[in-house]
N, C-alpha and C. Protein backbone atom coordinates (compact mmCIF):
# COMPACT_ATOMS: atom_id res chain seq x y z
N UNK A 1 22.37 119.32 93.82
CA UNK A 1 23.05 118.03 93.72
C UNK A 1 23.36 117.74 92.25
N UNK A 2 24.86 117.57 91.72
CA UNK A 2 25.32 117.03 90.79
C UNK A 2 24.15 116.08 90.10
N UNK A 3 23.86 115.47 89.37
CA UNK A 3 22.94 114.21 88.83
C UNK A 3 23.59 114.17 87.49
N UNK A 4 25.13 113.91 87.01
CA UNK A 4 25.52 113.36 86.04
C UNK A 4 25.51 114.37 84.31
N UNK A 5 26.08 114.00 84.00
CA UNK A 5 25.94 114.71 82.45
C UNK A 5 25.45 113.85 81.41
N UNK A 6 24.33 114.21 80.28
CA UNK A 6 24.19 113.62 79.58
C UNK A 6 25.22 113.47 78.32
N UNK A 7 24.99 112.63 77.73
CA UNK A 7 25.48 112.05 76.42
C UNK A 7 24.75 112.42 75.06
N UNK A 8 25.26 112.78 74.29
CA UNK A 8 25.26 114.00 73.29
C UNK A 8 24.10 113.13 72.54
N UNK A 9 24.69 111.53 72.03
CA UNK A 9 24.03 111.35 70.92
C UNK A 9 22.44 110.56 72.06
N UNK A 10 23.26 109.53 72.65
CA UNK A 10 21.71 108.83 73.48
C UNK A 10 20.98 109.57 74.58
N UNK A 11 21.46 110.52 74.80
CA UNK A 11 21.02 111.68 76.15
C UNK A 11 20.91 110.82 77.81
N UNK A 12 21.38 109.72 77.61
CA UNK A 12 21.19 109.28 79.01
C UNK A 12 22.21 110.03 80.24
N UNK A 13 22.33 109.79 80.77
CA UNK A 13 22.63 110.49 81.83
C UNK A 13 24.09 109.88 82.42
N UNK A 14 25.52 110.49 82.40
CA UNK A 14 26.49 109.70 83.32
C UNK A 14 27.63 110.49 84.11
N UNK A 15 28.78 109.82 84.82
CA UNK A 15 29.38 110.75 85.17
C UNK A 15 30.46 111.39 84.19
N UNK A 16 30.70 112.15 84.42
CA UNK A 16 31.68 113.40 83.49
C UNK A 16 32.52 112.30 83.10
N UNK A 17 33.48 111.25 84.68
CA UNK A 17 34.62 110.86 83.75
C UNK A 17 34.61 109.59 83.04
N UNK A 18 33.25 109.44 82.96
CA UNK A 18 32.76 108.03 82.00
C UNK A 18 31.98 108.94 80.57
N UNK A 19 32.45 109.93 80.04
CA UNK A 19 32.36 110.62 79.28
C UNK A 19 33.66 111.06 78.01
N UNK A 20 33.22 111.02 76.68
CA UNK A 20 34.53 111.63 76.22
C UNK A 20 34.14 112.26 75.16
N UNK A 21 34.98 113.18 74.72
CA UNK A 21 35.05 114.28 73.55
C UNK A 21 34.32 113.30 72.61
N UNK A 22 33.45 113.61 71.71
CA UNK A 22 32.77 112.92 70.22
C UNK A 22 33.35 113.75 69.16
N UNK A 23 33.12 113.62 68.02
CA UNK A 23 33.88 114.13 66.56
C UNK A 23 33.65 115.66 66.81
N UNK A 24 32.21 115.85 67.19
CA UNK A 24 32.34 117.60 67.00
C UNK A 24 32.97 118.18 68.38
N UNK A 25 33.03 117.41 69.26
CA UNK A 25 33.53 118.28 70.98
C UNK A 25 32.51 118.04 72.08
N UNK A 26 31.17 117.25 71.58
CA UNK A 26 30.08 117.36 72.33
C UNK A 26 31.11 115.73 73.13
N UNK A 27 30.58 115.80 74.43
CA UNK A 27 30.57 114.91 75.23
C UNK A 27 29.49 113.72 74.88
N UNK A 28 30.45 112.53 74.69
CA UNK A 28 29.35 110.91 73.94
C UNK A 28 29.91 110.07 75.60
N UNK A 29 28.85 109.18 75.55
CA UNK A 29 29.36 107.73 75.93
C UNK A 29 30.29 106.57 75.32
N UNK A 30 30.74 105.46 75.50
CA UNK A 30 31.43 104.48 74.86
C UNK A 30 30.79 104.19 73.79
N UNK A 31 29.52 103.27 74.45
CA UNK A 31 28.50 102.73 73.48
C UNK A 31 28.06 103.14 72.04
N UNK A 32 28.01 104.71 72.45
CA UNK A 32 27.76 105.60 71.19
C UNK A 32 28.84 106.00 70.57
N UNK A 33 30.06 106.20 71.29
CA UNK A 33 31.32 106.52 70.44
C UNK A 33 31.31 105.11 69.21
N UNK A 34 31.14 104.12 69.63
CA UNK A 34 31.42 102.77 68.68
C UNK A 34 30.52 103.03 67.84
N UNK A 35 29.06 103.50 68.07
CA UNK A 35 28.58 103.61 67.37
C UNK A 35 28.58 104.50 66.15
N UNK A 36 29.44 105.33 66.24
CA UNK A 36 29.04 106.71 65.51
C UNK A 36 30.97 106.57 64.98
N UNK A 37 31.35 105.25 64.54
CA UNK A 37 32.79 105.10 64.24
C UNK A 37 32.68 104.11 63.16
N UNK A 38 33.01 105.03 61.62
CA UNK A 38 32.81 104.41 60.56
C UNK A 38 33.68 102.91 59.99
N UNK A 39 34.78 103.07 61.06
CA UNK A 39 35.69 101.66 60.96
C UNK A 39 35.17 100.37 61.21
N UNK A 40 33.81 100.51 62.00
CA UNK A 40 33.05 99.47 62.97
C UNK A 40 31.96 98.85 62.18
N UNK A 41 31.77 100.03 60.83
CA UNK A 41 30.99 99.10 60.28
C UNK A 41 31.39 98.64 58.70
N UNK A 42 30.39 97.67 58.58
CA UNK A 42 30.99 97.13 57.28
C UNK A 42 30.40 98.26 55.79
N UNK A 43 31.42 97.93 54.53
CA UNK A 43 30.91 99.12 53.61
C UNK A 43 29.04 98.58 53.31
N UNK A 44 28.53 99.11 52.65
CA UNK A 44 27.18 99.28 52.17
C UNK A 44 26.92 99.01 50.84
N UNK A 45 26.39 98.37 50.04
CA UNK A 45 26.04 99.39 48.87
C UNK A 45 24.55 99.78 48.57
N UNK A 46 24.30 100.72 47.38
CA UNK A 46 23.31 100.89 47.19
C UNK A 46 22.63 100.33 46.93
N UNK A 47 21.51 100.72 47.25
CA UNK A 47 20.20 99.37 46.69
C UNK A 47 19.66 99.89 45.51
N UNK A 48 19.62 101.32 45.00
CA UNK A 48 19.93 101.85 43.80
C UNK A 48 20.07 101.48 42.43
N UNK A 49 21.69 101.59 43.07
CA UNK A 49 22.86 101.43 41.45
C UNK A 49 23.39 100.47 41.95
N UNK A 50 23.51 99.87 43.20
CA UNK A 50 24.82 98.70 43.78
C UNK A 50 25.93 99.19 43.70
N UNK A 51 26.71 100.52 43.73
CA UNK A 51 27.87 100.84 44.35
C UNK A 51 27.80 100.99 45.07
N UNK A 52 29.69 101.20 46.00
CA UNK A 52 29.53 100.87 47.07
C UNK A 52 29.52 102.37 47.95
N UNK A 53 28.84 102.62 49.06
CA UNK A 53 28.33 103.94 49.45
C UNK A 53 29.82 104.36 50.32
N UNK A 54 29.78 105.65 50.55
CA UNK A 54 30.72 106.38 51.42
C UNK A 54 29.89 106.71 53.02
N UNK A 55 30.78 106.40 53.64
CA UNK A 55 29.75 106.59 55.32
C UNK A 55 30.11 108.01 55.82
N UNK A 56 29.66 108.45 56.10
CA UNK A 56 29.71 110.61 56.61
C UNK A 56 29.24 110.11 58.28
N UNK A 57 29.83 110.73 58.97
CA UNK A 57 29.88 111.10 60.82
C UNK A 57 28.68 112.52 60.44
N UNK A 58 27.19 112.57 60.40
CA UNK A 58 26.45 113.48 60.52
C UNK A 58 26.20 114.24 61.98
N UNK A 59 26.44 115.85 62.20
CA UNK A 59 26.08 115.96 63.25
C UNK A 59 26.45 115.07 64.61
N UNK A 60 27.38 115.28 64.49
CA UNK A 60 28.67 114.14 66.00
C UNK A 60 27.58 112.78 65.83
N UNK A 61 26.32 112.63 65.89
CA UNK A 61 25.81 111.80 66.30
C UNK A 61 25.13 110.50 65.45
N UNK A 62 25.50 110.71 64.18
CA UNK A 62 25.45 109.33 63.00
C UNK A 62 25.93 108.74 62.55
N UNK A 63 26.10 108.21 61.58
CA UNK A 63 26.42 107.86 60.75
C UNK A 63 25.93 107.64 59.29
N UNK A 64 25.82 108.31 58.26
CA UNK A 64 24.91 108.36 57.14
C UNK A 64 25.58 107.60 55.94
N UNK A 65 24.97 106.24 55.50
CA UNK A 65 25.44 106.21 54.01
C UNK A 65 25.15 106.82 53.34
N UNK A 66 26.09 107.36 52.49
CA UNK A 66 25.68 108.28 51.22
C UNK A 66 26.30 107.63 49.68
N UNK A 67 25.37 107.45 48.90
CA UNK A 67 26.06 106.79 47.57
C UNK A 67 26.57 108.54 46.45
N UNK A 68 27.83 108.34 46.31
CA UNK A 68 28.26 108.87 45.31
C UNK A 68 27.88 110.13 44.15
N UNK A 69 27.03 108.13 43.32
CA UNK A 69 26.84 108.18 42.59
C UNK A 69 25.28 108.53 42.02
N UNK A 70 24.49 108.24 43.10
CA UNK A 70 22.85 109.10 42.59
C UNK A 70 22.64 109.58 43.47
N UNK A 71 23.39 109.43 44.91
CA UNK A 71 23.28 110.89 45.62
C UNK A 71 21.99 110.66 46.66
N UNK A 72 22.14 109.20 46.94
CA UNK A 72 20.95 108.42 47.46
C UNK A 72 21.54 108.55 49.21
N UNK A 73 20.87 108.91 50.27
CA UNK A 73 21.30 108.77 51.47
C UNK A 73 20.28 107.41 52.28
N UNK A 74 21.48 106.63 53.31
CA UNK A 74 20.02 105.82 54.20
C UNK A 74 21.02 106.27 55.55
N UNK A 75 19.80 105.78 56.50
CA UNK A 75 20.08 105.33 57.51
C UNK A 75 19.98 103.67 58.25
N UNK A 76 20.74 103.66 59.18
CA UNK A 76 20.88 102.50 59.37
C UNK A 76 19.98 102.48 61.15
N UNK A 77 19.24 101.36 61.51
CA UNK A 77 19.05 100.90 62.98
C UNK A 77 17.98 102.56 63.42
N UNK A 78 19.15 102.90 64.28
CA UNK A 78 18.65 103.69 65.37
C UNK A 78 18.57 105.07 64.80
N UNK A 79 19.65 105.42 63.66
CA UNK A 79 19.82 106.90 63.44
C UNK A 79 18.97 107.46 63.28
N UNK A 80 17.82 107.25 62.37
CA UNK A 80 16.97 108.58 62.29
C UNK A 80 16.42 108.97 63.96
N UNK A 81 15.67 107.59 64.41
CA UNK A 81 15.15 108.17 65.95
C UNK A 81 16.15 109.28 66.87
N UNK A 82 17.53 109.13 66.31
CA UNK A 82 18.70 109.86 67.22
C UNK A 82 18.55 110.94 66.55
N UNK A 83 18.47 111.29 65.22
CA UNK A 83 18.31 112.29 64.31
C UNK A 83 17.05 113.29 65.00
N UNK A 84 16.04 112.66 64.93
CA UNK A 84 14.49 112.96 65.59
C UNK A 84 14.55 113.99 66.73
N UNK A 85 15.21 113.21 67.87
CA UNK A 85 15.31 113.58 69.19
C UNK A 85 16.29 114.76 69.90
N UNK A 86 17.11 114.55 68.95
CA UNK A 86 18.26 115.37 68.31
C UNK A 86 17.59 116.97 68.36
N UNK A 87 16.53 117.12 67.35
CA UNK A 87 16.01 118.05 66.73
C UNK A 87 14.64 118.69 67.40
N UNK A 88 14.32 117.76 67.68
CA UNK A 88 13.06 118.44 68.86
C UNK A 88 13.79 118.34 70.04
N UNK A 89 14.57 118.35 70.84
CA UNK A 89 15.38 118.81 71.86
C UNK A 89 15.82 120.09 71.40
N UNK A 90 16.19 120.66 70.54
CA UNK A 90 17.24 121.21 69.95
C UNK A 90 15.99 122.81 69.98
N UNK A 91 14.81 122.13 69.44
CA UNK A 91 13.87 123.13 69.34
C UNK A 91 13.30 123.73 70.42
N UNK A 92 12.99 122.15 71.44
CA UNK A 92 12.26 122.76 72.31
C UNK A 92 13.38 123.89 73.24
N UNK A 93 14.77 123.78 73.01
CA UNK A 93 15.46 124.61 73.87
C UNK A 93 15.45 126.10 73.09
N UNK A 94 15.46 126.15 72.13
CA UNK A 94 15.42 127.19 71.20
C UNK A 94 14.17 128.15 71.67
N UNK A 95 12.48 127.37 71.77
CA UNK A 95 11.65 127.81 72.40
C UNK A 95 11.80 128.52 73.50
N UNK A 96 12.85 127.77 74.49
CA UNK A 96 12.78 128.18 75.71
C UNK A 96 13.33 129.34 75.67
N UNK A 97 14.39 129.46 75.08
CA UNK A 97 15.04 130.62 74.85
C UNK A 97 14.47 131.73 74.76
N UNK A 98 13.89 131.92 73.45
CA UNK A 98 13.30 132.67 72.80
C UNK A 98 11.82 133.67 73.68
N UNK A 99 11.49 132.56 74.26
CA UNK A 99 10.01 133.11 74.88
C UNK A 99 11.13 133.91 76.93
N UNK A 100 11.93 133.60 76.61
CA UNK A 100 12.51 134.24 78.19
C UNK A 100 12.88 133.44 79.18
N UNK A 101 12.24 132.12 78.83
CA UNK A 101 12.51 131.37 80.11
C UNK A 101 13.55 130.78 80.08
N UNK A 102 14.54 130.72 79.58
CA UNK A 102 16.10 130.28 79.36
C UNK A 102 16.91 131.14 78.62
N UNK A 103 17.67 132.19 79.64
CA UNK A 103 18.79 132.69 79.70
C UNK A 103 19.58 132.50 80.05
């Protein structure tokens, strides 16, 4: 039985055509498309130097301020936990791989 496709950056679960292409090709939700769309948010600056930061689309699934000028990165809200989950998913499939049980 079908049970939906997940969503790249929040992994929840939906149907294909409530799904759409994200920056790298991975399949996002709405919610997260807005999220991960640097127009949506306002500029930043550093807490640093106080210029104003450049926003980078990390890995389809962020959004990273990055300042310039000392080369200072943050995150905002949710990203690192998405970053996190991201990466131990990423591993534990790698595991699976590796040891035989996912070919």
């Amino acid at each position: 039985m079908f049970d939906g496709e997940k969503c790249f950056r929040c992994r929840r679960k939906f149907k294909f055509e409530d799904l759409r292409p994200g920056p790298q090709g991975f399949s996002i939700c709405e919610p997260c498309a807005e999220k991960i769309n640097p127009n949506n948010e306002v500029k930043r600056r550093c807490p640093v130097d106080g210029r104003e930061m450049d926003k980078r689309v990390v890995g389809g699934a962020v959004i990273l301020d990055k300042c310039l000028s000392c080369g200072g990165v943050w995150f905002d809200g949710d990203e690192l936990q998405v970053v996190n989950t991201l990466i131990k998913e990423e591993a534990y499939l790698k595991a699976l791989f590796v040891t035989g049980l996912l070919l």
